[in-house]
PDB file of N, CA and C in Angstrom:
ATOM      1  N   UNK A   1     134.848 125.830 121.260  1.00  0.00           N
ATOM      2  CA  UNK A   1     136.108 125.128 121.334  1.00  0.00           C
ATOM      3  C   UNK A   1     136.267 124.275 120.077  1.00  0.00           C
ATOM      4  N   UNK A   2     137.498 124.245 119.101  1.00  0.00           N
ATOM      5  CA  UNK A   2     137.556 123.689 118.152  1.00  0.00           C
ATOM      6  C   UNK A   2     138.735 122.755 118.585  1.00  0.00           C
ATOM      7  N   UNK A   3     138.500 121.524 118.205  1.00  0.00           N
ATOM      8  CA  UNK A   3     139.592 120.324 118.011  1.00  0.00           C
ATOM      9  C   UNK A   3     140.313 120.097 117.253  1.00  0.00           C
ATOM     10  N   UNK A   4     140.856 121.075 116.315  1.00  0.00           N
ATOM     11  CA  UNK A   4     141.497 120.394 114.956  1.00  0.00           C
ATOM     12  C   UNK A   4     140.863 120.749 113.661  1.00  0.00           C
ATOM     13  N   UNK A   5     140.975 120.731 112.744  1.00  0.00           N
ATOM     14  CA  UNK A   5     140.356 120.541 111.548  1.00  0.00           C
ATOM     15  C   UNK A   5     140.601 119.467 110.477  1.00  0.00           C
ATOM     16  N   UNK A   6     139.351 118.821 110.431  1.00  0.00           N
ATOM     17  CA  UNK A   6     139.918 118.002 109.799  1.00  0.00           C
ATOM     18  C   UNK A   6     138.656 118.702 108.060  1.00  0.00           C
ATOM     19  N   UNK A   7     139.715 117.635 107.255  1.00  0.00           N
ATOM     20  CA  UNK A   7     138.853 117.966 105.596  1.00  0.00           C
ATOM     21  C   UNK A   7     138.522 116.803 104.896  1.00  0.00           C
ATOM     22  N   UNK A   8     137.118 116.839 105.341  1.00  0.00           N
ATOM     23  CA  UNK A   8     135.481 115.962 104.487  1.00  0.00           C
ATOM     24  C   UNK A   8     135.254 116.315 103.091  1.00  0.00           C
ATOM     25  N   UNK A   9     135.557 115.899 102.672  1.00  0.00           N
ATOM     26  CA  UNK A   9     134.613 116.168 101.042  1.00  0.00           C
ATOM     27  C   UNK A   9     133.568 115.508 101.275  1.00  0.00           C
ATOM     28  N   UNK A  10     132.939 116.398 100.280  1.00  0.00           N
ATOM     29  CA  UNK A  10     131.093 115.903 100.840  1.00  0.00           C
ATOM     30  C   UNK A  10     130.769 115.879  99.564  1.00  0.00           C
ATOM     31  N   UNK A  11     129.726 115.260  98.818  1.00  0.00           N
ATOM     32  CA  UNK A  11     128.958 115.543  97.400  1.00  0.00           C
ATOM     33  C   UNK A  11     127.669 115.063  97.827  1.00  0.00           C
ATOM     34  N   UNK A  12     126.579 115.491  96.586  1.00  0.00           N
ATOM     35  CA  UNK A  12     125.051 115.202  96.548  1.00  0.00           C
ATOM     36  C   UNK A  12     125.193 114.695  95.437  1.00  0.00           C
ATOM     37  N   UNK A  13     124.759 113.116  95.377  1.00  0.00           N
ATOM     38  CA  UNK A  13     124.205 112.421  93.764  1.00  0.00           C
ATOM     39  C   UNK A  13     122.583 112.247  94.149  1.00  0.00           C
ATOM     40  N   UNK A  14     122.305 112.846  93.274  1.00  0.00           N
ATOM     41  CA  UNK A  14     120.275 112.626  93.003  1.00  0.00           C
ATOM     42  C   UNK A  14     120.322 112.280  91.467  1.00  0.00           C
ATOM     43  N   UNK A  15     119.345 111.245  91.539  1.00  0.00           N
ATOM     44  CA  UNK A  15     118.586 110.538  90.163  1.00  0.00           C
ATOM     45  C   UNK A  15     117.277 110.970  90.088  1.00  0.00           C
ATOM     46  N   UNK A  16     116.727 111.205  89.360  1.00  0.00           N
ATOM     47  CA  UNK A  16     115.259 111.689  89.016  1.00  0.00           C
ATOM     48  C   UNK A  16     114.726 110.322  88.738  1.00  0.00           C
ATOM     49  N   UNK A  17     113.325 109.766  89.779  1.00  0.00           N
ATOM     50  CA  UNK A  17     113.150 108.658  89.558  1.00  0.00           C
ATOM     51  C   UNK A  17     111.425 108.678  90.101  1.00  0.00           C
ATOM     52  N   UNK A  18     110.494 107.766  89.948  1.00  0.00           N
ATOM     53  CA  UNK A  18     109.183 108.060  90.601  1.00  0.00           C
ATOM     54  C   UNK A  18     109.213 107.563  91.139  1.00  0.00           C
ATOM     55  N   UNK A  19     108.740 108.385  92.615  1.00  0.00           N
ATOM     56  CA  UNK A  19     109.002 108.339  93.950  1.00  0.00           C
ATOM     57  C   UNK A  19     107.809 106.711  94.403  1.00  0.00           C
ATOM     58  N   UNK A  20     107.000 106.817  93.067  1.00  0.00           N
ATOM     59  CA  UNK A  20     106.142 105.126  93.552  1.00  0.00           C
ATOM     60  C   UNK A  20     106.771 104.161  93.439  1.00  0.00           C
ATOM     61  N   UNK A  21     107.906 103.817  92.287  1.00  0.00           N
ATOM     62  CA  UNK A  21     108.720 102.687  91.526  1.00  0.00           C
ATOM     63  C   UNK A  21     110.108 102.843  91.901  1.00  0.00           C
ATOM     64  N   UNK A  22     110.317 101.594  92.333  1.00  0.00           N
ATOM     65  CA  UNK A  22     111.715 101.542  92.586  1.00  0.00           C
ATOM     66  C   UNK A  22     112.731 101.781  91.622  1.00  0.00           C
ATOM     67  N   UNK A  23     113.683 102.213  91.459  1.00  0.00           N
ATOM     68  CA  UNK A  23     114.540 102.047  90.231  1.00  0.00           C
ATOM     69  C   UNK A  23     115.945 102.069  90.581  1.00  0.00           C
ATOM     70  N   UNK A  24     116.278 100.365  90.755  1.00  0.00           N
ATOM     71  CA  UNK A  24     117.884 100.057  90.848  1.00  0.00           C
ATOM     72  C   UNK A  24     118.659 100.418  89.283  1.00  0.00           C
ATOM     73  N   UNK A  25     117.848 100.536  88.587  1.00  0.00           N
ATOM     74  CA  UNK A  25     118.749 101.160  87.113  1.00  0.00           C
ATOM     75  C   UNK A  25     119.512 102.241  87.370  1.00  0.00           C
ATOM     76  N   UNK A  26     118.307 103.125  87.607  1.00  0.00           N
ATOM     77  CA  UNK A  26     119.040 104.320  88.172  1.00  0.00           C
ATOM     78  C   UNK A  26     119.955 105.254  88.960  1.00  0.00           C
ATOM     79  N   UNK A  27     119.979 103.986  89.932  1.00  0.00           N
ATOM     80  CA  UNK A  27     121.147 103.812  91.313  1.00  0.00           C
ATOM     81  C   UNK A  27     121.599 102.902  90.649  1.00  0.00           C
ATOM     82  N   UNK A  28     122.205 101.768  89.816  1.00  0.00           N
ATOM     83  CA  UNK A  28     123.115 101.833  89.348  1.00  0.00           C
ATOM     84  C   UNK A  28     124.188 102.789  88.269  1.00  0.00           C
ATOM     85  N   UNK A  29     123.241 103.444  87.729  1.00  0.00           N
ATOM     86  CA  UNK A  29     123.875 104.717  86.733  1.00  0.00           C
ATOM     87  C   UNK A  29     124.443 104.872  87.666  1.00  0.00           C
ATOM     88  N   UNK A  30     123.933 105.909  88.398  1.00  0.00           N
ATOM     89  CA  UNK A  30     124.542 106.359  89.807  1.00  0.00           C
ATOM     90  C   UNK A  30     125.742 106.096  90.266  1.00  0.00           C
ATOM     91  N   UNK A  31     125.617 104.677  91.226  1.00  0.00           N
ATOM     92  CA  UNK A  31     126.268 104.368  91.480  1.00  0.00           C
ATOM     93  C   UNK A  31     128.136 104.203  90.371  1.00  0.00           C
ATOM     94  N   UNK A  32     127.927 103.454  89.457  1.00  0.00           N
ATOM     95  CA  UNK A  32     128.716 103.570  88.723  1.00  0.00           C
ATOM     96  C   UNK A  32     129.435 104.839  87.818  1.00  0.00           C
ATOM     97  N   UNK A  33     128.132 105.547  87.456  1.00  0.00           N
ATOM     98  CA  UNK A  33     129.326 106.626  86.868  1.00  0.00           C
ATOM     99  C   UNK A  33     129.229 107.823  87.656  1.00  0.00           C
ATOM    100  N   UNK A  34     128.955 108.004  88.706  1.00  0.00           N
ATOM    101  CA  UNK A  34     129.225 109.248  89.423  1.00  0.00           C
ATOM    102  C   UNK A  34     129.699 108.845  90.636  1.00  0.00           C
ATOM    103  N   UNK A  35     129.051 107.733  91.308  1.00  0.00           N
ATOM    104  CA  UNK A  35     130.395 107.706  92.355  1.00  0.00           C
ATOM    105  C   UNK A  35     132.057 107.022  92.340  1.00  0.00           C
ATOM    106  N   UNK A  36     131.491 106.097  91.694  1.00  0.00           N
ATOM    107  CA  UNK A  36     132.778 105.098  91.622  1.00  0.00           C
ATOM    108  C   UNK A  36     134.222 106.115  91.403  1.00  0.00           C
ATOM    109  N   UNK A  37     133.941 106.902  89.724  1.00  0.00           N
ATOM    110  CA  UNK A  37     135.041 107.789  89.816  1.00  0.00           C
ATOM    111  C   UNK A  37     135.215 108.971  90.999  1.00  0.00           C
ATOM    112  N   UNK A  38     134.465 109.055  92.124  1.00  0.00           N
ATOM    113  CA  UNK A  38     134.904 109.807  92.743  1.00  0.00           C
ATOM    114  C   UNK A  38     135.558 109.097  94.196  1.00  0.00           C
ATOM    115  N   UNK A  39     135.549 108.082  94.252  1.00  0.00           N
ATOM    116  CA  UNK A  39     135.754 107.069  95.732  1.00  0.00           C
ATOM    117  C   UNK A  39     136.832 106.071  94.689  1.00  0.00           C
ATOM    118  N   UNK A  40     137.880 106.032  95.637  1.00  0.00           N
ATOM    119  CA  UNK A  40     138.991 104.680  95.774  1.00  0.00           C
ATOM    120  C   UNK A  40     138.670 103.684  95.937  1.00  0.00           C
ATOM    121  N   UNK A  41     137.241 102.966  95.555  1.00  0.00           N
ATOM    122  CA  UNK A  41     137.180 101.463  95.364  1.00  0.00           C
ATOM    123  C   UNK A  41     136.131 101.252  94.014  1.00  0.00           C
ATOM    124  N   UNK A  42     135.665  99.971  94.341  1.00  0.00           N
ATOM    125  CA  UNK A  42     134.891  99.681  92.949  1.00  0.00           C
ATOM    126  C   UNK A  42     133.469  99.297  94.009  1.00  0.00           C
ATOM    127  N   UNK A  43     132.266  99.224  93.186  1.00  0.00           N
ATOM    128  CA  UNK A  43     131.223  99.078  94.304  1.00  0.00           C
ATOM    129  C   UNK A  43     130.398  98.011  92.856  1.00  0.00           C
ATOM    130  N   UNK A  44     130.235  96.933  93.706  1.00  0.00           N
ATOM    131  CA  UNK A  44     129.373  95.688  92.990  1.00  0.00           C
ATOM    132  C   UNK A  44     128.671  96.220  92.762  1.00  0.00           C
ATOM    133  N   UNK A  45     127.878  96.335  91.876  1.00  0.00           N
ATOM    134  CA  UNK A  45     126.262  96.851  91.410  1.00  0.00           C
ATOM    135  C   UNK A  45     125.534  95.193  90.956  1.00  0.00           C
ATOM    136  N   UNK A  46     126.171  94.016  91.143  1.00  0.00           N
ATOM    137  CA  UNK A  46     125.545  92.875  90.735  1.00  0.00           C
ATOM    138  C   UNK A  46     124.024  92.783  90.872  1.00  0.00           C
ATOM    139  N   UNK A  47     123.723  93.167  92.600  1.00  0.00           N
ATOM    140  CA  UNK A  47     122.452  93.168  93.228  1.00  0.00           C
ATOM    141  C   UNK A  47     121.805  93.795  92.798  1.00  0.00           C
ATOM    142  N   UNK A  48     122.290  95.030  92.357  1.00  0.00           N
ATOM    143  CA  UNK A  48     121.071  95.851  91.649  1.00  0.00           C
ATOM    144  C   UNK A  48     120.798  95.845  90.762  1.00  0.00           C
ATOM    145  N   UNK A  49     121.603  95.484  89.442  1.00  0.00           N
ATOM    146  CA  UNK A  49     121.479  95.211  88.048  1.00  0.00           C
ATOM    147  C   UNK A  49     120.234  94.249  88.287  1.00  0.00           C
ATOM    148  N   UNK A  50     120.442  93.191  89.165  1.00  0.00           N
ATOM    149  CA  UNK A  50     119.640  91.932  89.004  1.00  0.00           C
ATOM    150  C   UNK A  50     118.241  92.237  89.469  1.00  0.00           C
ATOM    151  N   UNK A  51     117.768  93.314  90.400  1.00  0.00           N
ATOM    152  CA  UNK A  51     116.820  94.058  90.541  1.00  0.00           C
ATOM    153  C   UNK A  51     116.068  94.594  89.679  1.00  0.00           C
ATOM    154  N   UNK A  52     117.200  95.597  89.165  1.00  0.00           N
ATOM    155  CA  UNK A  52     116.878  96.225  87.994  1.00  0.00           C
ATOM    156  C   UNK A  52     115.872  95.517  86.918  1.00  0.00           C
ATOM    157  N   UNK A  53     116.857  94.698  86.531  1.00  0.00           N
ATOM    158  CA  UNK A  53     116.372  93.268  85.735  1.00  0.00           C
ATOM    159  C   UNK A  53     114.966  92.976  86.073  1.00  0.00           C
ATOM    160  N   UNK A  54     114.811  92.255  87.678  1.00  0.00           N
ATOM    161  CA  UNK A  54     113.412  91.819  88.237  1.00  0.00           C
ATOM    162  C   UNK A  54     112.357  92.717  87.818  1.00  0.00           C
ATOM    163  N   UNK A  55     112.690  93.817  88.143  1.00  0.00           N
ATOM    164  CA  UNK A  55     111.707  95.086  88.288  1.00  0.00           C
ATOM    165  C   UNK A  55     110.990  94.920  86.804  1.00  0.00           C
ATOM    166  N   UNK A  56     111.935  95.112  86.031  1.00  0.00           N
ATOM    167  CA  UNK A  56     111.510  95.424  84.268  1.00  0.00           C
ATOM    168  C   UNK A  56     110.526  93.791  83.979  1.00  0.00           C
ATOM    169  N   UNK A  57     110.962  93.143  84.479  1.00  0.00           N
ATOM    170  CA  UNK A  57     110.416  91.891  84.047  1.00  0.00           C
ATOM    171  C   UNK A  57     108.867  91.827  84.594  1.00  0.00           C
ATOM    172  N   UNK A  58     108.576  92.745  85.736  1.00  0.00           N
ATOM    173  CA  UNK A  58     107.555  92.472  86.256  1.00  0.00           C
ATOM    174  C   UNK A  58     106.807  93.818  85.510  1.00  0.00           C
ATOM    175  N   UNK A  59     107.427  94.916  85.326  1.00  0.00           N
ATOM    176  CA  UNK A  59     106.620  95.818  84.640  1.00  0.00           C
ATOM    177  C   UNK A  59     106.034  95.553  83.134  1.00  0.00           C
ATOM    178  N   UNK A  60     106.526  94.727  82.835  1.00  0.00           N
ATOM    179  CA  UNK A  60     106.323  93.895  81.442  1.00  0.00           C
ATOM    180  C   UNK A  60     105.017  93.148  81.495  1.00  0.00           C
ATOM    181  N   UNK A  61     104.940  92.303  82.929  1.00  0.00           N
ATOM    182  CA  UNK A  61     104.076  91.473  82.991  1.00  0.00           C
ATOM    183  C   UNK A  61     102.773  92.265  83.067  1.00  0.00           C
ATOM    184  N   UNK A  62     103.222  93.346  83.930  1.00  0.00           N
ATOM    185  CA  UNK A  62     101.488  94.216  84.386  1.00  0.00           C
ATOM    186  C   UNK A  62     101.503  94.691  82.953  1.00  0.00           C
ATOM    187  N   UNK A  63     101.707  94.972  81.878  1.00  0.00           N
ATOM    188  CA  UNK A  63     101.664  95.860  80.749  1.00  0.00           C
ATOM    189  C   UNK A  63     100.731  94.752  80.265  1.00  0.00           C
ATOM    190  N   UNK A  64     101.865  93.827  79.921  1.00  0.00           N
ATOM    191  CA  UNK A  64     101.013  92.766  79.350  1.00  0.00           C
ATOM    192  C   UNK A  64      99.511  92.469  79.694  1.00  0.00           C
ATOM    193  N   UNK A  65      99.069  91.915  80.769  1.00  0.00           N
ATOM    194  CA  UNK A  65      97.985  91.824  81.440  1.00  0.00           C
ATOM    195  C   UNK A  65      97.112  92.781  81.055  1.00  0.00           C
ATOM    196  N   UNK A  66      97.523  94.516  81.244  1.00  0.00           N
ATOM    197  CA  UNK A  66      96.261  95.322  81.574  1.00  0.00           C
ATOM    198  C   UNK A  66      96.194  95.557  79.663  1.00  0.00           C
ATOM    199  N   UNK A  67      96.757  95.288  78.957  1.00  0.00           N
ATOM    200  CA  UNK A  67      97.045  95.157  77.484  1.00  0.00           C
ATOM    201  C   UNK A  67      95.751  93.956  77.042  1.00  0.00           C
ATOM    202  N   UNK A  68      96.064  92.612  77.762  1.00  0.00           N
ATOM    203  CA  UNK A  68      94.453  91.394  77.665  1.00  0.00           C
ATOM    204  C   UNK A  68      93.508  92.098  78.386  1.00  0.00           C
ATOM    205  N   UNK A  69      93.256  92.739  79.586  1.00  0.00           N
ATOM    206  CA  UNK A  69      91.976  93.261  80.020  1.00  0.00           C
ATOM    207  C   UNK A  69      90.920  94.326  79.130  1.00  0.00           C
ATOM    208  N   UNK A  70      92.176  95.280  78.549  1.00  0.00           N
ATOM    209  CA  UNK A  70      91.523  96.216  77.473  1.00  0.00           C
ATOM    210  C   UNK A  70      91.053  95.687  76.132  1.00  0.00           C
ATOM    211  N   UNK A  71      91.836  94.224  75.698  1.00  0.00           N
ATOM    212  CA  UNK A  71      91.493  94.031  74.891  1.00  0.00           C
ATOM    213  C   UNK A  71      90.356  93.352  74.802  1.00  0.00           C
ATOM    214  N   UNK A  72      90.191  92.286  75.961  1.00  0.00           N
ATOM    215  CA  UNK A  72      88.988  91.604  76.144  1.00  0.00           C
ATOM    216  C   UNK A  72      87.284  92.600  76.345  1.00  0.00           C
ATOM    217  N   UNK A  73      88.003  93.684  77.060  1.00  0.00           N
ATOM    218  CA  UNK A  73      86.901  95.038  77.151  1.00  0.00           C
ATOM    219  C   UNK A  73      86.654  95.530  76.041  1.00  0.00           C
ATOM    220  N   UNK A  74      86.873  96.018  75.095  1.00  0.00           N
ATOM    221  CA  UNK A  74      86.881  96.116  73.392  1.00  0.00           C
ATOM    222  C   UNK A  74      86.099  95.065  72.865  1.00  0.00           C
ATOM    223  N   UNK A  75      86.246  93.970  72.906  1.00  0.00           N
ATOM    224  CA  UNK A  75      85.349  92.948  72.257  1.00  0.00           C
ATOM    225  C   UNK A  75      83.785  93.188  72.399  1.00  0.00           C
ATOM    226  N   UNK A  76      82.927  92.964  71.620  1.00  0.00           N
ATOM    227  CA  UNK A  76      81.882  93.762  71.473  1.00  0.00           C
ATOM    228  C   UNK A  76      81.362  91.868  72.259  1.00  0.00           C
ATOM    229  N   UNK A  77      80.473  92.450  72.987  1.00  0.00           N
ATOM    230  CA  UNK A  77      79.202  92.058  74.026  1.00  0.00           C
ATOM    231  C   UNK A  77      78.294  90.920  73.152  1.00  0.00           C
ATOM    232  N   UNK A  78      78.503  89.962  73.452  1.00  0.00           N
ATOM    233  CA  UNK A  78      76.995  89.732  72.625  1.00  0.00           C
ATOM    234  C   UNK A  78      76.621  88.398  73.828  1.00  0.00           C
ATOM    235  N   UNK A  79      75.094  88.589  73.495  1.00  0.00           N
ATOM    236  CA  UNK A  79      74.233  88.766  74.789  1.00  0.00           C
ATOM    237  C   UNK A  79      72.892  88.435  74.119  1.00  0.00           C
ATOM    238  N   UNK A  80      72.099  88.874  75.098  1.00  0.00           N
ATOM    239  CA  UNK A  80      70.734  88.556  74.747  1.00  0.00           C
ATOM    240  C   UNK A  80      70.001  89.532  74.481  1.00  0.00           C
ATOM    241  N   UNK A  81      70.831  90.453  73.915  1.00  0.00           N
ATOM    242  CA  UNK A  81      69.902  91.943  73.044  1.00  0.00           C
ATOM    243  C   UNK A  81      70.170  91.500  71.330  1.00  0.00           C
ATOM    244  N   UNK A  82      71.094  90.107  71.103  1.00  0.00           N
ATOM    245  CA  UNK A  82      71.670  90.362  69.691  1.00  0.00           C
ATOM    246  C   UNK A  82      71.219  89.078  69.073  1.00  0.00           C
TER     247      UNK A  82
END
C-alpha cells in the first residue's frame, strides 16, 4: 500500500579523516562548502572552528614534548663508566 509520494533528496558528504583524531577542520570544510550550498540556511561552524583551533593547539603541545624527550634521549649519558 503506497500513501503518496513524496520527493527527499538525499546526499552523502564523507571527509577522509583518522578515524583516532578528531577533526572539526574537516567537518567544517564540510560543513561549509558542501553543505551549506546545498541547504537554505547558513550553519555556524563557530564551535567547530574553535575546536578545530583546540585540537591543533594540543597537537602542537604533544609534538613539542615528544620533540624534549628525544632530545633529552640523544644526549650522551655520562655516568660512572666516563
Amino acid at each position: 500500500m503506497q500513501h503518496g509520494s513524496t520527493s527527499v533528496s538525499r546526499s552523502i558528504l564523507l571527509v577522509r579523516t583518522d578515524p583516532c583524531v578528531p577533526n572539526p577542520a574537516a567537518a567544517r570544510s564540510m560543513l561549509e562548502t558542501a553543505l551549506e550550498p546545498l541547504s537554505e540556511f547558513d550553519i555556524d561552524t563557530t564551535e567547530v572552528r574553535e575546536q578545530a583551533e583546540e585540537i591543533q593547539r594540543q597537537k602542537q603541545q604533544v609534538a613539542q614534548q615528544l620533540q624534549q624527550i628525544q632530545e633529552q634521549q640523544d644526549e650522551p649519558v655520562r655516568g660512572m663508566f666516563r
